[in-house]
N, C-alpha and C. Protein backbone atom coordinates (compact mmCIF):
# COMPACT_ATOMS: atom_id res chain seq x y z
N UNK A 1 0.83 -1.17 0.00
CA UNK A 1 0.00 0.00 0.00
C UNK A 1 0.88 1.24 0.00
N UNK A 2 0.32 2.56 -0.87
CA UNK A 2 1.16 3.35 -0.97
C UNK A 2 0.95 4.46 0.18
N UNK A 3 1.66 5.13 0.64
CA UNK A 3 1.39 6.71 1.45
C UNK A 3 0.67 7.93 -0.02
N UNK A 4 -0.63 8.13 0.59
CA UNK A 4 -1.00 9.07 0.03
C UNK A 4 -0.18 10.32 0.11
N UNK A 5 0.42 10.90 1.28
CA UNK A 5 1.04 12.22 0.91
C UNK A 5 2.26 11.98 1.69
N UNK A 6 3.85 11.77 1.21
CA UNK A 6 5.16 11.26 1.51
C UNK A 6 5.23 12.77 2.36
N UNK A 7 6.23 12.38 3.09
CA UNK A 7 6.69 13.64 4.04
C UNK A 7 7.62 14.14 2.98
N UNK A 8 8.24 14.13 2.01
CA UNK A 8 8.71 15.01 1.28
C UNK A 8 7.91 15.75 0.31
N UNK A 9 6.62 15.05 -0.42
CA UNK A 9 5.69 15.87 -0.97
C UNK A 9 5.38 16.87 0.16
N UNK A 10 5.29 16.74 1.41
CA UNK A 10 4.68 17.54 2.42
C UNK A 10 5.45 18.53 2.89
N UNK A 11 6.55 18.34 2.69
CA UNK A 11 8.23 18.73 3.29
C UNK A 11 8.32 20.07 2.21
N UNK A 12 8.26 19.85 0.56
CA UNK A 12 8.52 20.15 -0.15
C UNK A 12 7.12 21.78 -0.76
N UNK A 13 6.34 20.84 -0.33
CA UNK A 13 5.19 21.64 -0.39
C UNK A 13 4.73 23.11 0.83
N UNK A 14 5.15 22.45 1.52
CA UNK A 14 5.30 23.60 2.84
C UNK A 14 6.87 24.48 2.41
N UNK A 15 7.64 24.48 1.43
CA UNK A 15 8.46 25.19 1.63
C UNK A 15 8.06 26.47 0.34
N UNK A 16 7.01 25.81 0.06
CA UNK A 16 6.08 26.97 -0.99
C UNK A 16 4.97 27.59 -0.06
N UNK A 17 4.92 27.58 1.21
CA UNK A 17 4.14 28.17 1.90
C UNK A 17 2.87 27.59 1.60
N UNK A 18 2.49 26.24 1.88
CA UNK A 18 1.27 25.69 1.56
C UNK A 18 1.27 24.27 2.19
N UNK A 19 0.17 24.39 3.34
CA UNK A 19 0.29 22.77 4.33
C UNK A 19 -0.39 21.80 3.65
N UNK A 20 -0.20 21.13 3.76
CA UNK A 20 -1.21 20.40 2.88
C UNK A 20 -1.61 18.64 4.80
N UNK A 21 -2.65 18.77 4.01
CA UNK A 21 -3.29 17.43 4.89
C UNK A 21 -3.81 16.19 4.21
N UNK A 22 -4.05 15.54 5.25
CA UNK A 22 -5.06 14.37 4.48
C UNK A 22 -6.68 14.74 4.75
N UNK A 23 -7.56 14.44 4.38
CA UNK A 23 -9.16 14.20 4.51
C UNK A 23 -9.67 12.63 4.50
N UNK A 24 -9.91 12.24 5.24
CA UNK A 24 -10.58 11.05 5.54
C UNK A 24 -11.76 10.87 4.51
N UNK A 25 -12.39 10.02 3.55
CA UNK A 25 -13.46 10.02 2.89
C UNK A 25 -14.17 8.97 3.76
N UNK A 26 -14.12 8.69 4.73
CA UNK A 26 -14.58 7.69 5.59
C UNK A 26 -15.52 8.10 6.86
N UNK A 27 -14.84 9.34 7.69
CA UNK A 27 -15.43 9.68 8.55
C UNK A 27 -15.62 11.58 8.46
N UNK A 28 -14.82 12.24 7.35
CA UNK A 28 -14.32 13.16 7.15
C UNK A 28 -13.48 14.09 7.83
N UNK A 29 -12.39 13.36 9.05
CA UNK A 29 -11.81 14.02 9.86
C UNK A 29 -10.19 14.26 9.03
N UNK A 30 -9.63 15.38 9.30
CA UNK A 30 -8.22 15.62 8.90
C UNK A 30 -6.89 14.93 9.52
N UNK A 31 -6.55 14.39 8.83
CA UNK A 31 -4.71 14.45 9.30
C UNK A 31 -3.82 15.07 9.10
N UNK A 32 -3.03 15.79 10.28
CA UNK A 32 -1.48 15.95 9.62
C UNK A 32 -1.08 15.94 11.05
N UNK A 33 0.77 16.14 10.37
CA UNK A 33 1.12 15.79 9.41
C UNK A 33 0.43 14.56 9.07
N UNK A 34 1.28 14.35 7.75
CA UNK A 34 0.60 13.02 7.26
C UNK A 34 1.23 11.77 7.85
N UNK A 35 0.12 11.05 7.66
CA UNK A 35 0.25 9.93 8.22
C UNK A 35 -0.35 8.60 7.23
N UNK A 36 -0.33 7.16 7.26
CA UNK A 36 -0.53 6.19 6.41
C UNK A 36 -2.04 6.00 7.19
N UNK A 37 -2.42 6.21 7.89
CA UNK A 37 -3.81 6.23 8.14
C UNK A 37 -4.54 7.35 8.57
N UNK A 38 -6.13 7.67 8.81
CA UNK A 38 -6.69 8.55 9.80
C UNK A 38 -6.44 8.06 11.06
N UNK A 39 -5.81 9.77 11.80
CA UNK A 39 -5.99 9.81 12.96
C UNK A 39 -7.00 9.22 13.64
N UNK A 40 -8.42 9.44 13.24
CA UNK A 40 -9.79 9.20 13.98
C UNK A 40 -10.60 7.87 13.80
N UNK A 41 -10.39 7.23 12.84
CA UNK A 41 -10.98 6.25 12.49
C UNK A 41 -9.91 4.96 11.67
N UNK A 42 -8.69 4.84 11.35
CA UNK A 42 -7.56 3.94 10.83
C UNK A 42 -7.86 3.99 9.58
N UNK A 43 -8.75 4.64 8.56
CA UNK A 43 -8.70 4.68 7.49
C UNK A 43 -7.89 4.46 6.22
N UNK A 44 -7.81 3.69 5.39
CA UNK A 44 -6.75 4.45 4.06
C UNK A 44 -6.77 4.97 3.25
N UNK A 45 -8.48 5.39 3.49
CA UNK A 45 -9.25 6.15 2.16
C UNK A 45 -9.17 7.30 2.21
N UNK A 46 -7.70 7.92 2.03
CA UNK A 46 -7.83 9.65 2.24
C UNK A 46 -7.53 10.39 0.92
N UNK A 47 -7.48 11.50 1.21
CA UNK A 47 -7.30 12.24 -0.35
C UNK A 47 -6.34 13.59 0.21
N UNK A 48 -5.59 13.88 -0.55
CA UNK A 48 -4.92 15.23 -0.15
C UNK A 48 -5.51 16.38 -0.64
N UNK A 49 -5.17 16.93 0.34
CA UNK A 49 -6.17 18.82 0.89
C UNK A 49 -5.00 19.78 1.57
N UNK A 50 -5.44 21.24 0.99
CA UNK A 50 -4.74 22.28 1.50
C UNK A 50 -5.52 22.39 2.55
N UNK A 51 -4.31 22.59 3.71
CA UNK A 51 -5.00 22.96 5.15
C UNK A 51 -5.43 24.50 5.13
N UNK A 52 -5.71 25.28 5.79
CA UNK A 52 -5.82 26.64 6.15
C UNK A 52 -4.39 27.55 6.62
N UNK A 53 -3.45 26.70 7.27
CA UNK A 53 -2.89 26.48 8.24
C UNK A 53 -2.55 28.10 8.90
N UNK A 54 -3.42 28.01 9.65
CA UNK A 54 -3.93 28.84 10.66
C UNK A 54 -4.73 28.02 12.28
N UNK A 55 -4.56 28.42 12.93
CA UNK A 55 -5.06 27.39 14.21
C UNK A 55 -4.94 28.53 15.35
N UNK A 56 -5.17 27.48 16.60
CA UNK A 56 -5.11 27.88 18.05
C UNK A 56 -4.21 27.41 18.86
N UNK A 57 -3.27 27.97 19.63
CA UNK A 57 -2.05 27.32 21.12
C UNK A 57 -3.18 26.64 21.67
N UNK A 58 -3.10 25.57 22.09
CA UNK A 58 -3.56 24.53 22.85
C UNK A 58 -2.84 24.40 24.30
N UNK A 59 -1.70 24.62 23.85
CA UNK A 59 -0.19 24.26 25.13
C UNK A 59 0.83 24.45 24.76
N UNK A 60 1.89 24.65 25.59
CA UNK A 60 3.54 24.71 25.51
C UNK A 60 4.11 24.56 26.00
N UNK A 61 5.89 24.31 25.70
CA UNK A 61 6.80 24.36 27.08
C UNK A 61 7.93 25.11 26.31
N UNK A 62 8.33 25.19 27.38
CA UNK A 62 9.81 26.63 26.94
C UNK A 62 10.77 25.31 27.35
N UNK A 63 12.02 25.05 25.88
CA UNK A 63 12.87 24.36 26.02
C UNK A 63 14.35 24.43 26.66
N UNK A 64 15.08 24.13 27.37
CA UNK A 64 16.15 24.41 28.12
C UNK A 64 17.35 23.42 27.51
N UNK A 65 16.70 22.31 27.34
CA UNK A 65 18.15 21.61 26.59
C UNK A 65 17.41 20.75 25.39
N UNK A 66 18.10 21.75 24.50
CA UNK A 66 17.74 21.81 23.29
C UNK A 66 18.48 20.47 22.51
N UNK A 67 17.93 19.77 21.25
CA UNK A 67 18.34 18.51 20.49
C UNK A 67 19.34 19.42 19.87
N UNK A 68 19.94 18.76 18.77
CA UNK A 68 21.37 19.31 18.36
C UNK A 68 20.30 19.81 17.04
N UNK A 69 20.82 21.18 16.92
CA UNK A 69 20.19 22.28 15.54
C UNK A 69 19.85 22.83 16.14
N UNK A 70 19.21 22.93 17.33
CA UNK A 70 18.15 24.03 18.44
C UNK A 70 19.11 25.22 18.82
N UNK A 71 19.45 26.12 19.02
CA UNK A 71 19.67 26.84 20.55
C UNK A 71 18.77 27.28 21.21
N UNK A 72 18.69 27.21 22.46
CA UNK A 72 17.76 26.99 23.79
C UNK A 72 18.00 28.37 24.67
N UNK A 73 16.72 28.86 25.25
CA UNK A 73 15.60 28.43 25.24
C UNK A 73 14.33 28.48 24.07
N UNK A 74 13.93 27.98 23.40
CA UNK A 74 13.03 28.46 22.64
C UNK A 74 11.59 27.39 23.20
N UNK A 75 10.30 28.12 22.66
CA UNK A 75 9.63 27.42 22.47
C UNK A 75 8.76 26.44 21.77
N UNK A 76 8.11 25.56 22.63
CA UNK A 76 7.92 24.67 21.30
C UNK A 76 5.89 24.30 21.93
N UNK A 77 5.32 24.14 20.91
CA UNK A 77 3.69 24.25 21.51
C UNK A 77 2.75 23.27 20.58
N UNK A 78 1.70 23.10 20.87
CA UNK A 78 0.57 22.66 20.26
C UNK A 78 -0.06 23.47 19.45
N UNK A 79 -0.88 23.24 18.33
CA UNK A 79 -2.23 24.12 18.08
C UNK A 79 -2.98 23.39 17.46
N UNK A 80 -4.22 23.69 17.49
CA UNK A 80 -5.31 22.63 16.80
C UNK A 80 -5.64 23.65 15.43
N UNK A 81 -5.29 23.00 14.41
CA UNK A 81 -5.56 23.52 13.08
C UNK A 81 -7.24 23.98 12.81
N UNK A 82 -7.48 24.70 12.15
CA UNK A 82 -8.94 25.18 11.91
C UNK A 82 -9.97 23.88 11.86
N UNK A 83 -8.77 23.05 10.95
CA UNK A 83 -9.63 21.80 10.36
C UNK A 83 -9.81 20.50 10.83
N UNK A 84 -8.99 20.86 12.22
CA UNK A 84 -9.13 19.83 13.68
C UNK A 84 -7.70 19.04 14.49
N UNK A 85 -6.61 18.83 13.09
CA UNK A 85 -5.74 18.04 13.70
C UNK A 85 -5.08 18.95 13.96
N UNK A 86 -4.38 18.31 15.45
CA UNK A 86 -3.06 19.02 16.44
C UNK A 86 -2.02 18.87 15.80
N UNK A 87 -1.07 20.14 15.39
CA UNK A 87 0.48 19.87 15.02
C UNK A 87 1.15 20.33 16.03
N UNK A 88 2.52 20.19 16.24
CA UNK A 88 3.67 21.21 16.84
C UNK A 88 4.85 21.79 15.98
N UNK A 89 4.83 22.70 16.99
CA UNK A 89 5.88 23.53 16.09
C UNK A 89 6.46 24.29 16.98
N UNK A 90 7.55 25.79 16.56
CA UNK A 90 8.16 26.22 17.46
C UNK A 90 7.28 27.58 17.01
N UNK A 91 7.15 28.36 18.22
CA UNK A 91 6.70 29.97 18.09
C UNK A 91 7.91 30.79 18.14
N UNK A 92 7.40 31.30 16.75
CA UNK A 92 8.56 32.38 16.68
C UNK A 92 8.23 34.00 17.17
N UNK A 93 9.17 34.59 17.27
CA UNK A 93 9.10 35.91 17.52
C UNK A 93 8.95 36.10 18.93
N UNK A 94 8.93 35.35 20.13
CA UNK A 94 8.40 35.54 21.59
C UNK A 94 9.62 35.11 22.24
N UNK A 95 9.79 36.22 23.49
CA UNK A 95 10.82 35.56 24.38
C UNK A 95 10.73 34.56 25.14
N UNK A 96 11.49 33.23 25.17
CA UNK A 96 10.93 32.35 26.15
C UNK A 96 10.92 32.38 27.53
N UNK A 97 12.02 33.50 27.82
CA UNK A 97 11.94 33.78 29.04
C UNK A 97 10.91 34.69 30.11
N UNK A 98 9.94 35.01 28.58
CA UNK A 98 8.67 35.92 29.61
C UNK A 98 7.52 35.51 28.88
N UNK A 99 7.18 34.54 28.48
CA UNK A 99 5.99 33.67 28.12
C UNK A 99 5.33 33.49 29.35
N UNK A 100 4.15 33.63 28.93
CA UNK A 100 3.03 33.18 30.39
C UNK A 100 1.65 32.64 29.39
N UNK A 101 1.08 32.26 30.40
CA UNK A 101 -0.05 31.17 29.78
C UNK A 101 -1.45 32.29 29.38
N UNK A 102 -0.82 32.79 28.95
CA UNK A 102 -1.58 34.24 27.93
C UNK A 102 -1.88 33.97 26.92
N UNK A 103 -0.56 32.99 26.11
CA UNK A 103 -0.27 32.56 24.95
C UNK A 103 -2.01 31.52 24.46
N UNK A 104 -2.17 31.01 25.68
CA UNK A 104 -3.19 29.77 25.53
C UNK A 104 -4.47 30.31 24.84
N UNK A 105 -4.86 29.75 23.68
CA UNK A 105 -6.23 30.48 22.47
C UNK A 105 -5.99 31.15 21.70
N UNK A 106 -4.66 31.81 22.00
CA UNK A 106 -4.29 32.87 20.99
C UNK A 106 -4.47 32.43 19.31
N UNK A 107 -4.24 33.05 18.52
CA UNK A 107 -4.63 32.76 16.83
C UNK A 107 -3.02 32.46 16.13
N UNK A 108 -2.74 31.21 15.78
CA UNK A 108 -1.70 31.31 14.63
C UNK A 108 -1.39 30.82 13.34
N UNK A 109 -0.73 31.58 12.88
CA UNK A 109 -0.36 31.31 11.43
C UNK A 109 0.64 29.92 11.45
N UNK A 110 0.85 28.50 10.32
CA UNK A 110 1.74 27.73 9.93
C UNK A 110 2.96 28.32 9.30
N UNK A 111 4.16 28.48 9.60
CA UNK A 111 4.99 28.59 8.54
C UNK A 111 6.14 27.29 8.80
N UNK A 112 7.69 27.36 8.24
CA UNK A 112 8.33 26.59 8.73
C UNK A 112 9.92 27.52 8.64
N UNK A 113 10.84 26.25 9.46
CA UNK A 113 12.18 26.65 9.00
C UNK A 113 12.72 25.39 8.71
N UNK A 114 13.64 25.86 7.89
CA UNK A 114 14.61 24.75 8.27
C UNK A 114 15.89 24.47 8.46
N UNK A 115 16.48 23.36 9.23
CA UNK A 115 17.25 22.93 10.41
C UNK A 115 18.27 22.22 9.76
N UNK A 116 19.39 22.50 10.02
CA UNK A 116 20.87 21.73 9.49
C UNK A 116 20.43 20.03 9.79
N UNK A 117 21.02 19.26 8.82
CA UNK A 117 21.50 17.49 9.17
C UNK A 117 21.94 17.66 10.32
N UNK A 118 21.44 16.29 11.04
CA UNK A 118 22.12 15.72 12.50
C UNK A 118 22.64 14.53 12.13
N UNK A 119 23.22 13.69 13.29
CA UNK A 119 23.39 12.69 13.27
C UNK A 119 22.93 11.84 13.16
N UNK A 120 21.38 11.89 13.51
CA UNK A 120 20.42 10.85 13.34
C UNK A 120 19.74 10.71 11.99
N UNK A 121 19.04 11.70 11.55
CA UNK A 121 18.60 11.96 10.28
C UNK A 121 19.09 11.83 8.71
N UNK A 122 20.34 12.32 8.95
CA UNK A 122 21.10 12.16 7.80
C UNK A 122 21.07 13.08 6.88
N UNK A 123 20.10 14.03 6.88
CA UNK A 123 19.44 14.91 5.75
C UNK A 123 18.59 16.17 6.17
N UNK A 124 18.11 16.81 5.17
CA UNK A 124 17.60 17.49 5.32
C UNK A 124 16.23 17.56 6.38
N UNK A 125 16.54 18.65 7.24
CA UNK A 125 15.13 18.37 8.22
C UNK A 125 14.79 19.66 8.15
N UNK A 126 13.11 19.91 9.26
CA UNK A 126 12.38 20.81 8.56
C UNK A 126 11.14 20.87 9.87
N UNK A 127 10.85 22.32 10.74
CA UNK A 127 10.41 22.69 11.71
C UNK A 127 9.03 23.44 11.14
N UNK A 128 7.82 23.12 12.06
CA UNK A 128 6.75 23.65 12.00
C UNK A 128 7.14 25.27 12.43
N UNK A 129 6.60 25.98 12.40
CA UNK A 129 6.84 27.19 13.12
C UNK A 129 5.26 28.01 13.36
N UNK A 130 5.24 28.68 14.16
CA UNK A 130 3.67 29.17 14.04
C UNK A 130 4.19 31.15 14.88
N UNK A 131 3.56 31.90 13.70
CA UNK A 131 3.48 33.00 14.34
C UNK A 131 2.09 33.57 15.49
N UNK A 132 2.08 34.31 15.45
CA UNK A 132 0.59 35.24 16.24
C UNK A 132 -0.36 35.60 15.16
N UNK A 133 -1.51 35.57 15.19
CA UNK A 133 -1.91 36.62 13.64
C UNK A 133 -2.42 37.79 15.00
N UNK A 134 -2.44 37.89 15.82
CA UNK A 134 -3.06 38.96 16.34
C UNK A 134 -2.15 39.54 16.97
């Protein structure tokens, strides 16, 4: 069985400023990132869809010892996409050292960066990022 949307179609596609998801034709709930099934129901009947990618902070934590590509402290959070599924990513533009749980509902935009090869990966890697829209 094949992956409807490869993390490099997804990888590649987000670096044109455009998220893309899955849609369930089964129960009609979203995935991302992508995944070989629905989140909500194990489906394989999905189809690829531009997300909105715009959402809400759900949660966060301010990082202190950062994986190798990071410097620390930054943060890193939840948001539930317009169209339901939770991604993470890092918030940019905010100090981590005066974050308070203010952040929580706030409105954000998807963008990404991306992150030098590690040791583990081998290759090219590639960070959610989410601004404020407000």
């Amino acid at each position: 069985m094949d992956y409807k949307l490869t993390f490099l179609k997804y990888r590649d596609t987000l670096k044109k400023n455009k998220l893309l998801g899955l849609k369930c034709n089964q129960c009609d709930a979203y995935t991302a990132p992508p995944r070989k099934v629905c989140r909500e129901c194990g489906s394989e009947d999905m189809e690829i869809v531009t997300l909105s990618g715009k959402g809400e902070i759900q949660t966060f934590t301010v990082v202190y010892v950062p994986p190798e590509g990071f410097e620390s402290p930054f943060v890193v959070a939840m948001a539930k996409l317009d169209e339901g599924p939770w991604v993470m990513g890092n918030i940019e533009g905010v100090d981590p050292k005066n974050i308070t749980m203010d952040i929580i509902g706030r409105r954000v935009t998807v963008s990404y960066k991306e992150l030098p090869s590690d040791k583990i990966s081998g290759g090219e890697r590639i960070a959610l990022t989410f601004s404020f829209l407000d």
